[in-house]
C-alpha atoms as a PDB file:
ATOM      1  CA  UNK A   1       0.000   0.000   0.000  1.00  0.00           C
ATOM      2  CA  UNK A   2       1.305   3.611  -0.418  1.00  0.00           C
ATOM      3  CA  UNK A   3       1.858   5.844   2.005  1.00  0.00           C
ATOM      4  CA  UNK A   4       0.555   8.932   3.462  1.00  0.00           C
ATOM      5  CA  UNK A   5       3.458  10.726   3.697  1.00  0.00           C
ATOM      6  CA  UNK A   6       6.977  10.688   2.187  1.00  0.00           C
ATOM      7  CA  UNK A   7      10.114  12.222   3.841  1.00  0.00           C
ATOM      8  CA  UNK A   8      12.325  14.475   1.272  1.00  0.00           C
ATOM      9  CA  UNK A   9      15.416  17.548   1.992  1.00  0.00           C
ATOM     10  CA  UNK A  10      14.796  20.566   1.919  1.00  0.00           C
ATOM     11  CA  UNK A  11      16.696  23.784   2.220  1.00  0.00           C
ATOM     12  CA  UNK A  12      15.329  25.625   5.103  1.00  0.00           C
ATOM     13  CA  UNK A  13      16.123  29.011   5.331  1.00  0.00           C
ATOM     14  CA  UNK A  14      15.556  31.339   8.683  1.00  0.00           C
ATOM     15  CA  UNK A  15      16.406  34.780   8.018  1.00  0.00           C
ATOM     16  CA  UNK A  16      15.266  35.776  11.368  1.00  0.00           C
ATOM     17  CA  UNK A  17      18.324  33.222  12.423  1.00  0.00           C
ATOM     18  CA  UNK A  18      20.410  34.706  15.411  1.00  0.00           C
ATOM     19  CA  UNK A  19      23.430  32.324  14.154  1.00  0.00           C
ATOM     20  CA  UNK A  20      24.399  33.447  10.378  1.00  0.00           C
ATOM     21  CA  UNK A  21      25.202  29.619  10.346  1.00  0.00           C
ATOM     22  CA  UNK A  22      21.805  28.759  10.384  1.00  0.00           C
ATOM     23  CA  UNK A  23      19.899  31.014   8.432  1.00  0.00           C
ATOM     24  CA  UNK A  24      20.254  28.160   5.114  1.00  0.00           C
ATOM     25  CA  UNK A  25      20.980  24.390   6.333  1.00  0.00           C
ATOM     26  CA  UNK A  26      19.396  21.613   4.595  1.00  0.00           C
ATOM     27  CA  UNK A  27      17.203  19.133   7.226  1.00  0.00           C
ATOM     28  CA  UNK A  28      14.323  16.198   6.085  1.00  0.00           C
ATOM     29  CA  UNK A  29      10.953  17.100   5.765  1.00  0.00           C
ATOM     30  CA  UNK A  30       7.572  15.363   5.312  1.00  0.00           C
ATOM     31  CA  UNK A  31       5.470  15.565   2.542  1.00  0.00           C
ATOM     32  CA  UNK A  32       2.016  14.698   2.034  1.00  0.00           C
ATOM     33  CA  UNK A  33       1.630  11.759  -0.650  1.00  0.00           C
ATOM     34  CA  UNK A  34      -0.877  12.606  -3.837  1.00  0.00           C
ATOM     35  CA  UNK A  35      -1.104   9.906  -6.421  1.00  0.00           C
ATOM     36  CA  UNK A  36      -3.696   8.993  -8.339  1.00  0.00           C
ATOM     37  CA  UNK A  37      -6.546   6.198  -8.101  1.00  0.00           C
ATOM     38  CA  UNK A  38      -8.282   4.741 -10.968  1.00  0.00           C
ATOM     39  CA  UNK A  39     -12.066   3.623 -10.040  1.00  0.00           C
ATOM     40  CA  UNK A  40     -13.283   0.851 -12.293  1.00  0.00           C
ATOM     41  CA  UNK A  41     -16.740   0.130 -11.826  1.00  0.00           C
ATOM     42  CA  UNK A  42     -19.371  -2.522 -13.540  1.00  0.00           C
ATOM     43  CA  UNK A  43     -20.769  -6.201 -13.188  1.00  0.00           C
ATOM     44  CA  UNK A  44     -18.896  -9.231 -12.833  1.00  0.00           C
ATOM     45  CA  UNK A  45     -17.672 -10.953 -16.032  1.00  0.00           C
ATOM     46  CA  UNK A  46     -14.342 -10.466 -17.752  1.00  0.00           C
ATOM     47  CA  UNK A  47     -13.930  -6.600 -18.937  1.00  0.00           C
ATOM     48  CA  UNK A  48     -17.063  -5.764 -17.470  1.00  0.00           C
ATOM     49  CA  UNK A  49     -15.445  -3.302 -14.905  1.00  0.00           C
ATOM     50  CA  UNK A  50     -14.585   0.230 -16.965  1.00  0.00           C
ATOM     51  CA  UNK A  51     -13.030   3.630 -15.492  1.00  0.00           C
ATOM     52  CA  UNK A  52     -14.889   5.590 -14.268  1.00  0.00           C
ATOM     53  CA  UNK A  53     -13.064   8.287 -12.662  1.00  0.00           C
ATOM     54  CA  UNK A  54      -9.401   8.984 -11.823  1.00  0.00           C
ATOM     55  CA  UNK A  55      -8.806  11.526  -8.495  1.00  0.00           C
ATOM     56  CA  UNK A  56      -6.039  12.501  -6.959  1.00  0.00           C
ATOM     57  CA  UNK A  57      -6.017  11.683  -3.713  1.00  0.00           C
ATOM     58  CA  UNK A  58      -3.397  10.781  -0.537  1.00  0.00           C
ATOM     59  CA  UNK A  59      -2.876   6.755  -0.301  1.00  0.00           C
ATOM     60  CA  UNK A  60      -4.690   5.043   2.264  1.00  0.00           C
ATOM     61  CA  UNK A  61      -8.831   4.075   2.472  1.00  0.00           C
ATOM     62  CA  UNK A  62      -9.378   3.873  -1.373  1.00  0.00           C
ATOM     63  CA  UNK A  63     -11.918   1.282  -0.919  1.00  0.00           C
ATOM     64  CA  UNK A  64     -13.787   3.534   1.808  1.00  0.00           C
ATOM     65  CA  UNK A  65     -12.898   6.739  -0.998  1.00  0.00           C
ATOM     66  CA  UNK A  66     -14.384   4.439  -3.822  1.00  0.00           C
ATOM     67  CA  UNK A  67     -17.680   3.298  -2.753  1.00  0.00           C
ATOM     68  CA  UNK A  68     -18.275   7.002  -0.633  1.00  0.00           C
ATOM     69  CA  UNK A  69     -17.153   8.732  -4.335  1.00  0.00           C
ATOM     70  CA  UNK A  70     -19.667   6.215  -5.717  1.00  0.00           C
ATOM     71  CA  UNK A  71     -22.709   6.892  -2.930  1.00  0.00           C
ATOM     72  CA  UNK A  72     -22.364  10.563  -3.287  1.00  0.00           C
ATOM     73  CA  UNK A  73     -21.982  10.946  -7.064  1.00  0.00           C
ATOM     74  CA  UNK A  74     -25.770   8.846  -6.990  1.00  0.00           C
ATOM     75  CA  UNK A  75     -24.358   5.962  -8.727  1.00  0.00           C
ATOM     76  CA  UNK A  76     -24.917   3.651  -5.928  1.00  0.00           C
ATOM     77  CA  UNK A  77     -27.741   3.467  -3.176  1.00  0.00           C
ATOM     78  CA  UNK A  78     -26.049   1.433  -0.376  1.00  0.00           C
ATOM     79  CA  UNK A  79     -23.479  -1.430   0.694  1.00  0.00           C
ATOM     80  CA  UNK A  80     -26.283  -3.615  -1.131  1.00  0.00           C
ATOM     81  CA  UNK A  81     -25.746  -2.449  -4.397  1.00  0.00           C
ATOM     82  CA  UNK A  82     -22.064  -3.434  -4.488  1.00  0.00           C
ATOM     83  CA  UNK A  83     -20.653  -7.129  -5.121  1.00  0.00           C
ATOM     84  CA  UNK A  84     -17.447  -6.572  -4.301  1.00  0.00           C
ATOM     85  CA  UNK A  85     -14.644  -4.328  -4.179  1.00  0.00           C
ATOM     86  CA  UNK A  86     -10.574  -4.791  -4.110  1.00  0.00           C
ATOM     87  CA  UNK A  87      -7.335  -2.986  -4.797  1.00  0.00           C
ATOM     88  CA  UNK A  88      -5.853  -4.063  -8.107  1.00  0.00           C
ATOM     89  CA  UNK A  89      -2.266  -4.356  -9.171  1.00  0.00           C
ATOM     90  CA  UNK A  90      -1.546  -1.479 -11.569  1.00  0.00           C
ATOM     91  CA  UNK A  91       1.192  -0.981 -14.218  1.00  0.00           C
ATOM     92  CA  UNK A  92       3.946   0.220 -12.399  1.00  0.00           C
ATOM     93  CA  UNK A  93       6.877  -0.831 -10.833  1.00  0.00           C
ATOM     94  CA  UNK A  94       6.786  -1.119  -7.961  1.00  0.00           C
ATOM     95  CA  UNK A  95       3.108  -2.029  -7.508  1.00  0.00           C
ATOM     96  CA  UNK A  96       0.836   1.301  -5.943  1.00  0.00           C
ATOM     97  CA  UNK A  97      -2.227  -0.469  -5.741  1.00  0.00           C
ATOM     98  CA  UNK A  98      -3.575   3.115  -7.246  1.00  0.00           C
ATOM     99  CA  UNK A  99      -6.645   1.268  -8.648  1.00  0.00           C
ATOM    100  CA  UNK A 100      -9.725  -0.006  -6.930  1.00  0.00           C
ATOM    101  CA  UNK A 101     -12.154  -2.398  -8.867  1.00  0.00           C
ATOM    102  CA  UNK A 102     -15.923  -2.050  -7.998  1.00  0.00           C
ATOM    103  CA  UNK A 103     -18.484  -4.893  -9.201  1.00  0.00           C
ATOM    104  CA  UNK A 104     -21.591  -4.147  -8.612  1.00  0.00           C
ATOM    105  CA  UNK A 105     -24.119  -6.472  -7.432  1.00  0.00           C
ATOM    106  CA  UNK A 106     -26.806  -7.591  -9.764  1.00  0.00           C
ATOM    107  CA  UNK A 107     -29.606  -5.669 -11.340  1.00  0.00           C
ATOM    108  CA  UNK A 108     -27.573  -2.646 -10.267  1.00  0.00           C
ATOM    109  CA  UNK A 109     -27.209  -0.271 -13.460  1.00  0.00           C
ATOM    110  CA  UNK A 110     -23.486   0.042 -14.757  1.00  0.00           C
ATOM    111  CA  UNK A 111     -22.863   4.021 -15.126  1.00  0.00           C
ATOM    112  CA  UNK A 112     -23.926   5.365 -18.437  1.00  0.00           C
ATOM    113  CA  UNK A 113     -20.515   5.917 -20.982  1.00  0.00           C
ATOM    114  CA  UNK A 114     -22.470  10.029 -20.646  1.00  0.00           C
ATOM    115  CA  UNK A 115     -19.035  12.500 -21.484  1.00  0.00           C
ATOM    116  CA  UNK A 116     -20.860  15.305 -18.944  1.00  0.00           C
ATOM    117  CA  UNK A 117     -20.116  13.304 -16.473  1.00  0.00           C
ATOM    118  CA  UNK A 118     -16.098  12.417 -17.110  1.00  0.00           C
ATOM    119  CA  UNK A 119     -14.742  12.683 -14.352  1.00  0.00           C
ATOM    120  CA  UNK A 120     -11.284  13.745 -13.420  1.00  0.00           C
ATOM    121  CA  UNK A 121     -11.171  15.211 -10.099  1.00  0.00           C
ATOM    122  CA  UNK A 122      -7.902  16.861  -8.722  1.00  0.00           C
ATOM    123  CA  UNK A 123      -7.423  17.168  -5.012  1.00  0.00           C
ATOM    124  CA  UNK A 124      -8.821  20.335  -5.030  1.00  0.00           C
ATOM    125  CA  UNK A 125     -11.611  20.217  -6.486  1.00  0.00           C
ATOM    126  CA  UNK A 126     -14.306  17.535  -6.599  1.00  0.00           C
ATOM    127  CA  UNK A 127     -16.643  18.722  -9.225  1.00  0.00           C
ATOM    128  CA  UNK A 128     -14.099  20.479 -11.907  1.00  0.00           C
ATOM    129  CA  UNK A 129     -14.512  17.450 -14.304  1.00  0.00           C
ATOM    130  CA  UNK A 130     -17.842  17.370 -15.207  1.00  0.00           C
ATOM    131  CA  UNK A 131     -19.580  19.640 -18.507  1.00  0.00           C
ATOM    132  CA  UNK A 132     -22.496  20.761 -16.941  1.00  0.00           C
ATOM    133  CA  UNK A 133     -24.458  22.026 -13.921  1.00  0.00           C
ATOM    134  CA  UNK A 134     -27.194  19.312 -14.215  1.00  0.00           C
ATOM    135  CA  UNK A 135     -24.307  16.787 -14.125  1.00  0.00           C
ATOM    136  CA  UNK A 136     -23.294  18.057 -10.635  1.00  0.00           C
ATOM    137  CA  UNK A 137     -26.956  18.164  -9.294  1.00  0.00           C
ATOM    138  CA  UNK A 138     -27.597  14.596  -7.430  1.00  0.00           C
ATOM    139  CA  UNK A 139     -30.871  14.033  -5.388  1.00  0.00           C
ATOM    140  CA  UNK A 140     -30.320  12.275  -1.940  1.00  0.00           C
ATOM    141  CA  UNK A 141     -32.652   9.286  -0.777  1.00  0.00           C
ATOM    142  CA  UNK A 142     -32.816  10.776   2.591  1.00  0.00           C
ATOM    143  CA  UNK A 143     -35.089  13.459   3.964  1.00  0.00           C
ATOM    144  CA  UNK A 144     -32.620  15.597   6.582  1.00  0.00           C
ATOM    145  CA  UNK A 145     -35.383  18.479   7.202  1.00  0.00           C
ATOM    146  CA  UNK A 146     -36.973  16.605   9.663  1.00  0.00           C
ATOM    147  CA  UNK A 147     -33.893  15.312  11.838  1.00  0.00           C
ATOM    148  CA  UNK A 148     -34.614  16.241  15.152  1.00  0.00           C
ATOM    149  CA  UNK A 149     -30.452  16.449  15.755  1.00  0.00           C
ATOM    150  CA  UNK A 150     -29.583  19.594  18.130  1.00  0.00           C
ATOM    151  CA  UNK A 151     -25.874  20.605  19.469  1.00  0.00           C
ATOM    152  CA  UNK A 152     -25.071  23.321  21.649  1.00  0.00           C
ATOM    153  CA  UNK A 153     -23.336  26.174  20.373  1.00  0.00           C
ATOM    154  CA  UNK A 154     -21.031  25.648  23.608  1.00  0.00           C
ATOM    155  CA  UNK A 155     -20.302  21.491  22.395  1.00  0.00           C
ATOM    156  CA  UNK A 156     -19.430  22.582  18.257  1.00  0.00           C
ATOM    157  CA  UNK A 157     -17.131  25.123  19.227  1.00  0.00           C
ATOM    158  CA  UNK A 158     -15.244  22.036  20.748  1.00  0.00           C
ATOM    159  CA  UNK A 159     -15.277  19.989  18.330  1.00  0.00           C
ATOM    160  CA  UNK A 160     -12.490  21.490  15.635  1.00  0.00           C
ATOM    161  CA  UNK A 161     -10.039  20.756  18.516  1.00  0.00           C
ATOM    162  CA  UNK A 162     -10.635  17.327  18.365  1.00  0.00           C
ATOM    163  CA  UNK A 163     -10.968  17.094  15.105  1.00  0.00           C
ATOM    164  CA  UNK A 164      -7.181  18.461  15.570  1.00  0.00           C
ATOM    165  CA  UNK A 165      -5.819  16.561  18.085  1.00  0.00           C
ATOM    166  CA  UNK A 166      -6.969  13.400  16.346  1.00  0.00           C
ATOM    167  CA  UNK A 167      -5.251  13.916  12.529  1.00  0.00           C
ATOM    168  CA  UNK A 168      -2.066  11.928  13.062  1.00  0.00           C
ATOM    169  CA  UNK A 169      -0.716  12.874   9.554  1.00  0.00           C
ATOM    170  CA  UNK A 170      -1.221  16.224   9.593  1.00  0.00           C
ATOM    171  CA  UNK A 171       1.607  17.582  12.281  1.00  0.00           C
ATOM    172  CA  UNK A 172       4.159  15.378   9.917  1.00  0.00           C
ATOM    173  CA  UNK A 173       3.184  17.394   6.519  1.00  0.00           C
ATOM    174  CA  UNK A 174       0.801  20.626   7.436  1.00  0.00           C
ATOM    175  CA  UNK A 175      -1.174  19.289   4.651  1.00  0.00           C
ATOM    176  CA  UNK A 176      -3.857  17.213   5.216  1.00  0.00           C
ATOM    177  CA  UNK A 177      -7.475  18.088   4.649  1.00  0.00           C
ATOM    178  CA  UNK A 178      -9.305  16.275   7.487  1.00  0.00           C
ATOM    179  CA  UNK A 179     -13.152  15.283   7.661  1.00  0.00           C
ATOM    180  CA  UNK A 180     -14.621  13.932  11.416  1.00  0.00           C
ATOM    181  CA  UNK A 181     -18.150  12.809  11.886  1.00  0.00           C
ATOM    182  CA  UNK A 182     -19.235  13.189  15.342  1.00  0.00           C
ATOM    183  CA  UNK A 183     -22.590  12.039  17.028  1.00  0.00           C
ATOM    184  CA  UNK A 184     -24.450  15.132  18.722  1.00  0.00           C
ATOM    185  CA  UNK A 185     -22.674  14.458  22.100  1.00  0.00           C
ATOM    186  CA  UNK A 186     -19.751  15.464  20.361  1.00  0.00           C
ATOM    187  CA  UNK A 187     -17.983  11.916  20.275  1.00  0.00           C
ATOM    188  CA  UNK A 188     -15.654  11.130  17.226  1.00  0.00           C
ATOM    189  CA  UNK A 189     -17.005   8.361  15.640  1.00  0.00           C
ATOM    190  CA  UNK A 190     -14.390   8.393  12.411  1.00  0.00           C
ATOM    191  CA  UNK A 191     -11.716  10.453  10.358  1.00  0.00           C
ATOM    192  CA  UNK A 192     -10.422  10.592   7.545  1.00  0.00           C
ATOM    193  CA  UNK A 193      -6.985  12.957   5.689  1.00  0.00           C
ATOM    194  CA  UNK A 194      -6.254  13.304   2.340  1.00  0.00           C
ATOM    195  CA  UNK A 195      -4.711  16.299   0.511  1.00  0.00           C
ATOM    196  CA  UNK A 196      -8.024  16.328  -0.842  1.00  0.00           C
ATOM    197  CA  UNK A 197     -10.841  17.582   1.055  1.00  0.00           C
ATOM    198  CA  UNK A 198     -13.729  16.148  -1.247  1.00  0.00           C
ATOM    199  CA  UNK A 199     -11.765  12.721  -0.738  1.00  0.00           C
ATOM    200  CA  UNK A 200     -11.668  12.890   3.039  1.00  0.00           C
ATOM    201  CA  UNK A 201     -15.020  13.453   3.200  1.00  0.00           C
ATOM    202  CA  UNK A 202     -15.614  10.320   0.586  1.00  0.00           C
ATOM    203  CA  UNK A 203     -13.253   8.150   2.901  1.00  0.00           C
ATOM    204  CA  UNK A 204     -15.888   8.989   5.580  1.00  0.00           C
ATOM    205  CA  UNK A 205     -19.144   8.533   3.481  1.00  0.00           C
ATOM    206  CA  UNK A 206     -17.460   5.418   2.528  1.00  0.00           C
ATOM    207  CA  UNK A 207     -16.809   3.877   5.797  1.00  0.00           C
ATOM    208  CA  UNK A 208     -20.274   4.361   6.643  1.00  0.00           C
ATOM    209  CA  UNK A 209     -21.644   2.939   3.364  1.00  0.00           C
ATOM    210  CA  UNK A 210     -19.816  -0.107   4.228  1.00  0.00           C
ATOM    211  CA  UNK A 211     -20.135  -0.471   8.298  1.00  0.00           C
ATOM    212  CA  UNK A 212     -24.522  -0.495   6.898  1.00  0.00           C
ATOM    213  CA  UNK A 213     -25.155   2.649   8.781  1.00  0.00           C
ATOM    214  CA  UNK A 214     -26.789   5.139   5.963  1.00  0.00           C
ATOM    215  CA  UNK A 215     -28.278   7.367   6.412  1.00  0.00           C
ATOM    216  CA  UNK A 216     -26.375   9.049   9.172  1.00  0.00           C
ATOM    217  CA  UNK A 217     -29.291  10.898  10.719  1.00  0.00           C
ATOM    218  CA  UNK A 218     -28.434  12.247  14.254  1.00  0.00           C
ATOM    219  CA  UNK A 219     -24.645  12.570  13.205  1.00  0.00           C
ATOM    220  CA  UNK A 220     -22.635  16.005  11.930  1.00  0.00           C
ATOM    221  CA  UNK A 221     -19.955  16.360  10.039  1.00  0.00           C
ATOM    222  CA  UNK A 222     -16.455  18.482  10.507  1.00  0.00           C
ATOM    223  CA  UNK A 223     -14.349  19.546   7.471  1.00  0.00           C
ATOM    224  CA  UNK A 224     -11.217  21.538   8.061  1.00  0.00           C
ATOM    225  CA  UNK A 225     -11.581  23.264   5.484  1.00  0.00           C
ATOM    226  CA  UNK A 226     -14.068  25.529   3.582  1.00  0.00           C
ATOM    227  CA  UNK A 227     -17.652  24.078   2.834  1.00  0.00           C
ATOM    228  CA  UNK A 228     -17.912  23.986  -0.925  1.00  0.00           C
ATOM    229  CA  UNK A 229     -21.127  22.907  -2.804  1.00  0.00           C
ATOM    230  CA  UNK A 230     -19.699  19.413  -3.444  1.00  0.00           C
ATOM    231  CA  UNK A 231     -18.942  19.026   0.369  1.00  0.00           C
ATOM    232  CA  UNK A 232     -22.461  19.735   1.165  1.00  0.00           C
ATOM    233  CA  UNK A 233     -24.258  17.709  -1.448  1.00  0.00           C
ATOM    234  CA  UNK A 234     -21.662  14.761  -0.739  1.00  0.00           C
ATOM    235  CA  UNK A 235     -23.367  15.459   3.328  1.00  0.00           C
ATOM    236  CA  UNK A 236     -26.495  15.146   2.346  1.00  0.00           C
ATOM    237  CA  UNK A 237     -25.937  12.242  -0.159  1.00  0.00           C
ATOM    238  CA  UNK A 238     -24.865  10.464   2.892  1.00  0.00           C
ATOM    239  CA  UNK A 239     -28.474  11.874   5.173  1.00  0.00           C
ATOM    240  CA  UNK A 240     -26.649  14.371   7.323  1.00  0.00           C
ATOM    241  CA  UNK A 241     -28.354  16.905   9.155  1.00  0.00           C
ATOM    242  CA  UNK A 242     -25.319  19.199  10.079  1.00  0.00           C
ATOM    243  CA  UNK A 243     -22.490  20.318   8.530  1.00  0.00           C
ATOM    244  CA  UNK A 244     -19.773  22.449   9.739  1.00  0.00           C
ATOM    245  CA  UNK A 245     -16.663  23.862   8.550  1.00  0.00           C
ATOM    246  CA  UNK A 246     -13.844  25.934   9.905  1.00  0.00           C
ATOM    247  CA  UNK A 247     -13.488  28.275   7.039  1.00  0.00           C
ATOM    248  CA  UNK A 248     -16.375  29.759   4.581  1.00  0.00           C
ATOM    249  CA  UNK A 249     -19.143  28.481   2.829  1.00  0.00           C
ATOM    250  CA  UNK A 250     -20.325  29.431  -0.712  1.00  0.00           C
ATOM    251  CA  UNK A 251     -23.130  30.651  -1.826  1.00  0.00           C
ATOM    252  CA  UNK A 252     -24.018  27.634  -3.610  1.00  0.00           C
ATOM    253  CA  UNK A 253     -23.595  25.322  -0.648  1.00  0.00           C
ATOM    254  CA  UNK A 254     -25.877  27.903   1.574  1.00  0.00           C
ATOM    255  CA  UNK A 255     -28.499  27.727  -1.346  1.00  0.00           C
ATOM    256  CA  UNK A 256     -27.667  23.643  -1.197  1.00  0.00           C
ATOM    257  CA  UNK A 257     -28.360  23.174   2.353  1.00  0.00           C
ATOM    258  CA  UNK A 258     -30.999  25.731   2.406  1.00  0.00           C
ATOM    259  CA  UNK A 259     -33.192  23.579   0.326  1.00  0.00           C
ATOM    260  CA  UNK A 260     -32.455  19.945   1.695  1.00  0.00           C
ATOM    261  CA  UNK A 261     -33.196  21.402   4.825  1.00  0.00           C
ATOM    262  CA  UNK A 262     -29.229  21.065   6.138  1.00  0.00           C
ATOM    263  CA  UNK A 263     -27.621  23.082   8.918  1.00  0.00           C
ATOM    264  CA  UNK A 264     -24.828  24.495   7.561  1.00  0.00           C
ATOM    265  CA  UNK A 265     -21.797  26.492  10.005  1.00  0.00           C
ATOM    266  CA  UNK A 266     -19.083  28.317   8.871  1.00  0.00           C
ATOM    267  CA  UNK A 267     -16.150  30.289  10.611  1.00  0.00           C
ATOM    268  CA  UNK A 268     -16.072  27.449  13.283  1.00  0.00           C
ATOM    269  CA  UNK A 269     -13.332  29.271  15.348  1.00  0.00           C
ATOM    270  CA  UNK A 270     -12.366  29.477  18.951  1.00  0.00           C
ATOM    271  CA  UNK A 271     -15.618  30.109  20.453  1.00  0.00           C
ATOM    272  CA  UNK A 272     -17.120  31.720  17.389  1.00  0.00           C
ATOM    273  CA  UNK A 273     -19.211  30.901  14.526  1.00  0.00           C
ATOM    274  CA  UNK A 274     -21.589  31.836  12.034  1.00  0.00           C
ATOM    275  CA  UNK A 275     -24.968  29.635  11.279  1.00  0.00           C
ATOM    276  CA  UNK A 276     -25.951  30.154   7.706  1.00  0.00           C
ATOM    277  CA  UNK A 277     -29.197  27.727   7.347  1.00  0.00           C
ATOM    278  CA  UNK A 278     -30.704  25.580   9.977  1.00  0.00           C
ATOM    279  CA  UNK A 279     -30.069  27.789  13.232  1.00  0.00           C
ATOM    280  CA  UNK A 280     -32.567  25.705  14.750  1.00  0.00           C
ATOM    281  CA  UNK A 281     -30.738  22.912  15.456  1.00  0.00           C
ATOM    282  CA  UNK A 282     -28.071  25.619  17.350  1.00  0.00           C
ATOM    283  CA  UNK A 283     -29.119  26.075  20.970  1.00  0.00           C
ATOM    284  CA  UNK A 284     -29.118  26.435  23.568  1.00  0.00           C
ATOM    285  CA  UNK A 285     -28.225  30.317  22.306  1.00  0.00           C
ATOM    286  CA  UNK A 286     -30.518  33.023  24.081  1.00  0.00           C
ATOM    287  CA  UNK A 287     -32.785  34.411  21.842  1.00  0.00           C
ATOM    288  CA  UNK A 288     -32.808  37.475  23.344  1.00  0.00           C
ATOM    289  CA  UNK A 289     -29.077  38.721  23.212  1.00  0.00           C
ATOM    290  CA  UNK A 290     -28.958  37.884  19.253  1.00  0.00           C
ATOM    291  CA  UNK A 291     -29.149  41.320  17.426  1.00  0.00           C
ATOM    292  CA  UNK A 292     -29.124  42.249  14.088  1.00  0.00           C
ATOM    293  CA  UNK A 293     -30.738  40.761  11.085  1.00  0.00           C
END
């Protein structure tokens, strides 16, 4: 398997260096890993199993990053609708393993050969390879509106911490996306890193696809980074009421969450925040020391 981080030397230079000596020596560093993975997906039989998509992602939970990529693209419904699915020997030397091999189980339709939806996803972006904006637009099976899920304001403002204090790769490289579900007593249930924060939050969807426990009502999810539109239709793909983020939203993912009924948080810093849809499953907050409109 490959691995999620690689040491190289650098050149380090200080120039705030008290010792001239030591403003430019040369040290080991570690690097986050990006390579690419190859998903193959169809039925069983010989060449049944095509490419689907290629994305750039850091080795390590490609089956997890597979079947998620596959739940929250629409392409699959659940761990039902997949057969099996394995790392495959690629054609380099020495073996990466950078291709994962999805049969689906049968009856299950094999993705349409449709070029607006080629996808080639970098890892930092998760939508840029598709034509359209109706290609993008997936419908989740799950009705999030009516989860009753509520967190105190007091509880999420804890929760990037450990989100932090539980990414192992990320004090080795500085650059890890990271994505955490947590229950709404603020326990970590799973994370996932990747240099890609559309794959991290795959590697999560994933691991739930395949433990059986869609849709994840009750459950909210952490990204370290910014909450794009393909972050929050990837949440509620998987049924999540509640997603937060540490940096901004866009517009599109407040219009997203807006209409599946999502709460979406932004700016979760310190003991700050800012609730863009759903404030009603923020509380306890007293009602009558918010001002403004």
């Amino acid at each position: 398997m490959g691995r999620a981080t690689d040491r190289r030397n650098v050149l380090r230079i200080d120039l705030d260096a008290a010792d001239p000596a030591r403003v430019a020596t040369r040290r080991p560093d570690s690097l986050s890993v990006e390579e690419p993975l190859e998903i193959r997906v169809g039925q069983a039989g010989p060449g049944r199993r095509r490419p689907l998509a290629v994305t750039m992602r850091t080795p390590g939970d490609d089956l997890d990053l597979a079947i998620g990529f596959l739940l929250t693209e629409g392409l699959i419904r659940g761990d039902a609708d997949v057969r099996t699915a394995q790392l495959c020997a690629g054609p380099d030397t020495p073996n990466t393993y950078n291709v994962v091999d999805v049969v689906l189980a049968p009856g299950v339709p094999e993705p349409a050969a449709d070029p607006t939806r080629n996808f080639y996803t970098t890892s930092s972006c998760g939508v840029c390879g598709k034509a359209s904006i109706d290609a993008v637009r997936t419908r989740s099976l799950y009705a999030v509106a009516d989860d009753p899920l509520t967190v105190p304001a007091a509880l999420l403002a804890e929760l990037p911490d450990r989100l932090r204090a539980a990414q192992r790769n990320f004090d080795r490289t500085g650059g890890l996306h990271a994505a955490g579900l947590f229950t709404g007593d603020g326990e970590l249930v799973v994370l996932r890193e990747d240099v890609g924060r559309h794959n991290a939050v795959d590697k999560v969807v994933g691991w739930a696809v395949r433990q059986g426990r869609l849709p994840l009502a009750g459950h909210l999810l952490l990204v370290s980074g910014r909450a794009s539109f393909e972050l929050t239709q990837k949440a509620w793909m998987a049924g999540l009421p509640l997603l937060a983020a540490v940096s901004a939203p866009s517009t599109l993912a407040g219009d997203l969450a807006e209409e599946a009924g999502m709460t979406l948080v932004g700016f979760l810093r310190g003991r700050t925040m800012n609730v863009y849809t759903g404030a009603h499953r923020i509380g306890p907050v007293d009602q009558a020391s918010v001002s403004g409109g």
